[in-house]
Protein backbone atom coordinates (compact mmCIF):
# COMPACT_ATOMS: atom_id res chain seq x y z
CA UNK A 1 0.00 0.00 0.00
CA UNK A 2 1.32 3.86 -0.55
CA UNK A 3 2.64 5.86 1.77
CA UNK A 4 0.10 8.73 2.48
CA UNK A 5 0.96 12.21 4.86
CA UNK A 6 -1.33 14.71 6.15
CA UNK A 7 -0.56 18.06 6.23
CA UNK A 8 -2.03 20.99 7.70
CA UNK A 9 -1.57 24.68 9.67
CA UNK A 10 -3.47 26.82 11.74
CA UNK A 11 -2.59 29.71 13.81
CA UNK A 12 -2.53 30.08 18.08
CA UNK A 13 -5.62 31.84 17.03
CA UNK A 14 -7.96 28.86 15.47
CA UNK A 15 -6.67 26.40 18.36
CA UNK A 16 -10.38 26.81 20.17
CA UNK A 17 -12.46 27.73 17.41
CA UNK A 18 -11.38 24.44 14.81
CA UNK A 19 -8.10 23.58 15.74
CA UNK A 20 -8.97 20.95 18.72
CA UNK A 21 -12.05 19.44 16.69
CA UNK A 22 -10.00 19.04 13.77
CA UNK A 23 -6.70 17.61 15.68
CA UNK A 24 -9.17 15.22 17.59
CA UNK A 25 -11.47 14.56 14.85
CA UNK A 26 -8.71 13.61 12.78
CA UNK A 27 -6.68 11.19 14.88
CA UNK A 28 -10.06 9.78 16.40
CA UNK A 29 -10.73 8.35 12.60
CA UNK A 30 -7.66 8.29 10.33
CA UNK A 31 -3.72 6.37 10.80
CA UNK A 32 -1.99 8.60 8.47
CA UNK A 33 0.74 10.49 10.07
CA UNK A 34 -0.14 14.13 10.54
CA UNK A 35 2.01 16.63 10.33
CA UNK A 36 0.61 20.33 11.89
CA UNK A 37 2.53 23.80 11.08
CA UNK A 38 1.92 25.42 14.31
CA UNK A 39 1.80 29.07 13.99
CA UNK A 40 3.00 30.36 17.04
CA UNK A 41 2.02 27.25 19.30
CA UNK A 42 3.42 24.52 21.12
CA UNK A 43 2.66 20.83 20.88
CA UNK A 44 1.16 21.00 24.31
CA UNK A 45 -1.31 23.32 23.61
CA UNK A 46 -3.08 21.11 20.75
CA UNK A 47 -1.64 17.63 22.07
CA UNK A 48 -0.16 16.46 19.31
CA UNK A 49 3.38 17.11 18.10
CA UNK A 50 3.68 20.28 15.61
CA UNK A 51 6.08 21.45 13.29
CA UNK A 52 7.17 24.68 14.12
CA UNK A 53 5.60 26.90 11.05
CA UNK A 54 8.18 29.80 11.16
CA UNK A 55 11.32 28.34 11.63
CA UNK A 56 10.69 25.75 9.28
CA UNK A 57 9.57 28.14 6.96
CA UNK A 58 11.54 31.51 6.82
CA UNK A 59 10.63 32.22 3.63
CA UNK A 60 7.44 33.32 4.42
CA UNK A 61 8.23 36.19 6.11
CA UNK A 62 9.46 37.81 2.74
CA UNK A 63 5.75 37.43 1.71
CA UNK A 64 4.62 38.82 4.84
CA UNK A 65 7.15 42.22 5.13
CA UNK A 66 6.32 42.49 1.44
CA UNK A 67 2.17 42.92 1.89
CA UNK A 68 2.90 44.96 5.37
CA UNK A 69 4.78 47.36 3.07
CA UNK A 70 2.43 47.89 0.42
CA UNK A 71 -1.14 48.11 2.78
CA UNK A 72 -1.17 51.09 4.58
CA UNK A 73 -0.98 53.09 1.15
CA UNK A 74 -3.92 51.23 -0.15
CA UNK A 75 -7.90 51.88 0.14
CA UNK A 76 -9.65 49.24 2.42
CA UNK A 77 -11.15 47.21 -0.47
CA UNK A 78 -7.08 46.87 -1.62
CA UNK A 79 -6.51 46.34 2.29
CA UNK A 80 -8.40 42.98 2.32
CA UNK A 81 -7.74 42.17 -1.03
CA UNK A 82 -4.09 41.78 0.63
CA UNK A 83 -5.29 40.36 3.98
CA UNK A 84 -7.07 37.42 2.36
CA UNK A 85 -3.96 36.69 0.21
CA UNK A 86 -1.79 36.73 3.63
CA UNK A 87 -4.21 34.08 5.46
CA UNK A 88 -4.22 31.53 2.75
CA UNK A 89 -0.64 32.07 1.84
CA UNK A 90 0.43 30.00 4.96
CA UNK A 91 -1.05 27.08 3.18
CA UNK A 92 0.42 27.54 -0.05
CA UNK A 93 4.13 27.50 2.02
CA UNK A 94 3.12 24.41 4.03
CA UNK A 95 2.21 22.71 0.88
CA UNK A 96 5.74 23.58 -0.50
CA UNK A 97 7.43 22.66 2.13
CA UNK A 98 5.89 19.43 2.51
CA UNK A 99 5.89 18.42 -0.89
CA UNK A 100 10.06 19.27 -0.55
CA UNK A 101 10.83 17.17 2.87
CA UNK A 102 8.25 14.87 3.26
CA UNK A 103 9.05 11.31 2.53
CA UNK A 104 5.89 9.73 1.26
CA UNK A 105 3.77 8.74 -1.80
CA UNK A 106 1.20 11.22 -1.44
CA UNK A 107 0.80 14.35 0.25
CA UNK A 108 -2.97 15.66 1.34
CA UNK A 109 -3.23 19.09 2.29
CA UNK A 110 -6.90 18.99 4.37
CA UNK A 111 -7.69 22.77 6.10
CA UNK A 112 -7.96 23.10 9.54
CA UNK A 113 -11.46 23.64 9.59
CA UNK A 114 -12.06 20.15 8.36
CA UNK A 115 -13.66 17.69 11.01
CA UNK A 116 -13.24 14.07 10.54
CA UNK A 117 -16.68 12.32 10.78
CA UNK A 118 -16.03 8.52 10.38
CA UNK A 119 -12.90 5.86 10.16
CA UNK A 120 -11.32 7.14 6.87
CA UNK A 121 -10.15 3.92 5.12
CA UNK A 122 -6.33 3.02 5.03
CA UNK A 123 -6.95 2.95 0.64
CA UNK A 124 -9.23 5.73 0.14
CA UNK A 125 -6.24 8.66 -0.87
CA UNK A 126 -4.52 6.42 -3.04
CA UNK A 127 -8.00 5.07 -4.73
CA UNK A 128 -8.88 8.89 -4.65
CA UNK A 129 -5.13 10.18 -6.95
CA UNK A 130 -4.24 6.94 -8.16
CA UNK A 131 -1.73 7.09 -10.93
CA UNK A 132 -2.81 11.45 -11.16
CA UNK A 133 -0.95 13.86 -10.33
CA UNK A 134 -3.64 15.57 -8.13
CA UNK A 135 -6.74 15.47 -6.92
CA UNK A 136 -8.82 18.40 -6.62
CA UNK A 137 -11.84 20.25 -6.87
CA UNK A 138 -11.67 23.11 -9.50
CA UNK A 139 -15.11 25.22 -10.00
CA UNK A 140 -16.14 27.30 -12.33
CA UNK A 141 -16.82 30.88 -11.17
CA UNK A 142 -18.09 34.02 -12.30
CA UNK A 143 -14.44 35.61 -11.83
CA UNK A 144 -12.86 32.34 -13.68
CA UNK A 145 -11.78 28.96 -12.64
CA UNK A 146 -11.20 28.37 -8.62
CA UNK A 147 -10.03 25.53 -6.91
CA UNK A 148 -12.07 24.74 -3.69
CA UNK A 149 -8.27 23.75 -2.03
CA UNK A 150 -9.60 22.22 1.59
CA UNK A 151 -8.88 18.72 0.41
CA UNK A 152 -5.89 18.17 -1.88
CA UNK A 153 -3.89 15.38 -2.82
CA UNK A 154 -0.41 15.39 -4.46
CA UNK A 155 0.97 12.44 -6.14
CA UNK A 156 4.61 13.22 -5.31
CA UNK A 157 5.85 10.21 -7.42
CA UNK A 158 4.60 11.69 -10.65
CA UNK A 159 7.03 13.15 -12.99
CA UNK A 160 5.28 16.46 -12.80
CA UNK A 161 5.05 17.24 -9.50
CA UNK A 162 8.09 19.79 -9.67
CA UNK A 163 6.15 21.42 -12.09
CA UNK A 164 3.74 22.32 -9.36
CA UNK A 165 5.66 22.52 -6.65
CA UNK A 166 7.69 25.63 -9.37
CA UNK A 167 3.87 26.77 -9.82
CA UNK A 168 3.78 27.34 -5.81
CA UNK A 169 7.44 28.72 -5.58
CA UNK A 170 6.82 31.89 -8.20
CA UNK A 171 3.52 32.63 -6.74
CA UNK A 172 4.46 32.82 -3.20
CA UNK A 173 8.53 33.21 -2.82
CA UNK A 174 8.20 35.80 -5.80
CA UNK A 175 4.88 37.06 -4.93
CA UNK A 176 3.35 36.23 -8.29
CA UNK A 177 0.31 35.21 -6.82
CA UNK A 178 -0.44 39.32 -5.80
CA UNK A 179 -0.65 39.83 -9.81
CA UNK A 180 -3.76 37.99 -10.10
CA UNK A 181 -7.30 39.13 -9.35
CA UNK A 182 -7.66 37.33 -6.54
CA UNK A 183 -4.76 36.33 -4.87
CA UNK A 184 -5.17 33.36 -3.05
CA UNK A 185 -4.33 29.93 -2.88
CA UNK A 186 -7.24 27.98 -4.93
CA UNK A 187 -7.35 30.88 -7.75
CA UNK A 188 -3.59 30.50 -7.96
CA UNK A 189 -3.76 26.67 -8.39
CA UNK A 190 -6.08 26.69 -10.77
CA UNK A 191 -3.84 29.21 -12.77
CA UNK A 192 -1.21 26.11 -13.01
CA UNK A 193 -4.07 24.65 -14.52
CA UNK A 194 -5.41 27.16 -16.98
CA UNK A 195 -1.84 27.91 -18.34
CA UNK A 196 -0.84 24.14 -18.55
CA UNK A 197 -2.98 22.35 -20.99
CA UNK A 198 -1.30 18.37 -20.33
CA UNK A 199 -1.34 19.50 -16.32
CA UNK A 200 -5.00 19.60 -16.49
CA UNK A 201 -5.04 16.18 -18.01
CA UNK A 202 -3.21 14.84 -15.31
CA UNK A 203 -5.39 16.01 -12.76
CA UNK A 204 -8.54 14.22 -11.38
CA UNK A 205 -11.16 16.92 -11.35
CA UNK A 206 -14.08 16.07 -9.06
CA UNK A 207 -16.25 18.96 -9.54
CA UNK A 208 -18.27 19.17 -6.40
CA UNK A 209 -16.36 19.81 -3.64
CA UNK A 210 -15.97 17.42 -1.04
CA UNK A 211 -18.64 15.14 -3.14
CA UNK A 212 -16.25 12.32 -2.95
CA UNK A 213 -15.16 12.39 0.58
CA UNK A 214 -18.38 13.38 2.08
CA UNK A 215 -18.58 9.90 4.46
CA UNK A 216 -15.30 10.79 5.98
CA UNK A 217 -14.82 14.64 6.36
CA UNK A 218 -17.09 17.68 6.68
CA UNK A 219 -16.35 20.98 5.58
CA UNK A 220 -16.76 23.58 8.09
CA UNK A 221 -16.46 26.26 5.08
CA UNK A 222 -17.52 30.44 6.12
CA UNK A 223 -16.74 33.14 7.68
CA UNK A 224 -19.40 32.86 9.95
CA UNK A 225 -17.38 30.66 12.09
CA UNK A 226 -15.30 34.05 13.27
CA UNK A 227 -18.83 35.42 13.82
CA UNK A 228 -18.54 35.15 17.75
CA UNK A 229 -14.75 35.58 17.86
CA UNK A 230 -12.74 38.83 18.02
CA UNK A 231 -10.69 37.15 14.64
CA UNK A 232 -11.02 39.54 11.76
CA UNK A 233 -13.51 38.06 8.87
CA UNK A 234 -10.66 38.37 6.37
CA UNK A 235 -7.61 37.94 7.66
CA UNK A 236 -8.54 35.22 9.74
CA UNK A 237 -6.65 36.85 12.59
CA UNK A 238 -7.05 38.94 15.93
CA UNK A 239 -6.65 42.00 13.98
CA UNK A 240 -7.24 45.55 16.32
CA UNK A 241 -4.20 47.86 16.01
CA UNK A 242 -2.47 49.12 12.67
CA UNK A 243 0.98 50.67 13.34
CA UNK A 244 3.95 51.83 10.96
CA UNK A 245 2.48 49.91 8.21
CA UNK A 246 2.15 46.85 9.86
CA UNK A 247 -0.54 44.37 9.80
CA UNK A 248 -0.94 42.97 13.57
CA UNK A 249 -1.89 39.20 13.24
């Protein structure tokens, strides 16, 4: 059977409004190892071992110091435009990372805010990607082609995958991914897709999100579930004080 890893981040932040249900959830139902990007936490305060998300990943901070230079100049619709790129680029430099260190078959990236609802079985991601290089849910959208990115799965024996993993590198460590209209992760991945014509062939697409999971894992998806939390709707963050340019997360 194929290797599989789980991969996933959240912030200090998220530990009470998702972060326990999914840690729990998740361990409760599936044997895959999981590997957690703690941002600014400690293993004891999720119990479960973390990776630590900023020393393992300096690069991001380039990404970071380059939006907190640019907002305070902008107009608020820019501002969140921005802030919404910044929450789901921790993701995007997870997903590099992992694809880069981790030793195993496949790679799933599953968001935080994913519970686990029944025993997931030991086949299901490799009967899911099989011989693709991904598996994913791309949509169709008024603004163009998204990918709903809170279940992926990376084949990282397929001869393409550095293709990808390139896609991820430009958008994020060279900030390509603030060109586009939307600059976050699942508008980003699906621009690997749009540009690459034999990429998209190698993909499964499953186009309704979750459709082929749904036994296994719910989708907590919103906003709404900051609605009783002092965590900004778009950043994702405790977000009260602006000072010198700098985005307080």
């Amino acid at each position: 059977m194929s290797s599989v890893s789980v991969v996933t981040t959240f912030a200090k932040d998220h530990i009470d409004v998702y972060g326990k249900r999914f840690v729990n959830s998740f361990k409760k139902n599936c044997k895959h190892p999981l590997y957690l990007y703690a941002e600014d936490f400690s293993s004891e305060e999720i119990n479960h071992q973390v990776v630590d998300f900023y020393s393992s990943i300096p690069e991001h901070v380039k990404f970071k110091n380059y939006i907190e230079e640019q907002i305070s100049s902008l107009n608020l619709k820019e501002q969140n435009r921005l802030r919404k790129a910044l929450r789901w680029s921790y993701k995007s430099f997870v997903i590099i990372h992992a694809l880069e260190n981790i030793k195993s078959d496949y790679v799933v990236w599953i968001d935080a805010d994913v519970e686990t609802i029944n025993p997931v079985p030991d086949d299901l991601i490799e009967k899911l990607c099989g011989n693709y290089l991904m598996m994913c849910y791309p949509q169709k959208l008024d603004d163009g082609v998204h990918i709903e990115s809170g279940f992926v799965i990376f084949n990282k024996n397929h001869p393409d995958i550095q293709t990808v993993i390139n896609h991820y590198r430009r958008g994020y460590y060279l900030q390509q991914v603030l060109t586009i209209k939307k600059p976050w992760d699942g508008y980003w991945l699906a621009n690997l897709i749009s540009q690459d014509i034999k990429i998209k062939e190698k993909i499964n697409h499953v186009h309704t999100p979750f459709s082929n999971i749904r036994p296994y894992f719910k989708h907590h998806v919103g906003k709404q579930k900051f609605s009783v939390t002092p965590l900004n709707k778009f950043s994702g963050r405790i977000e009260n004080t602006w000072h010198n340019s700098k985005i307080m997360l």
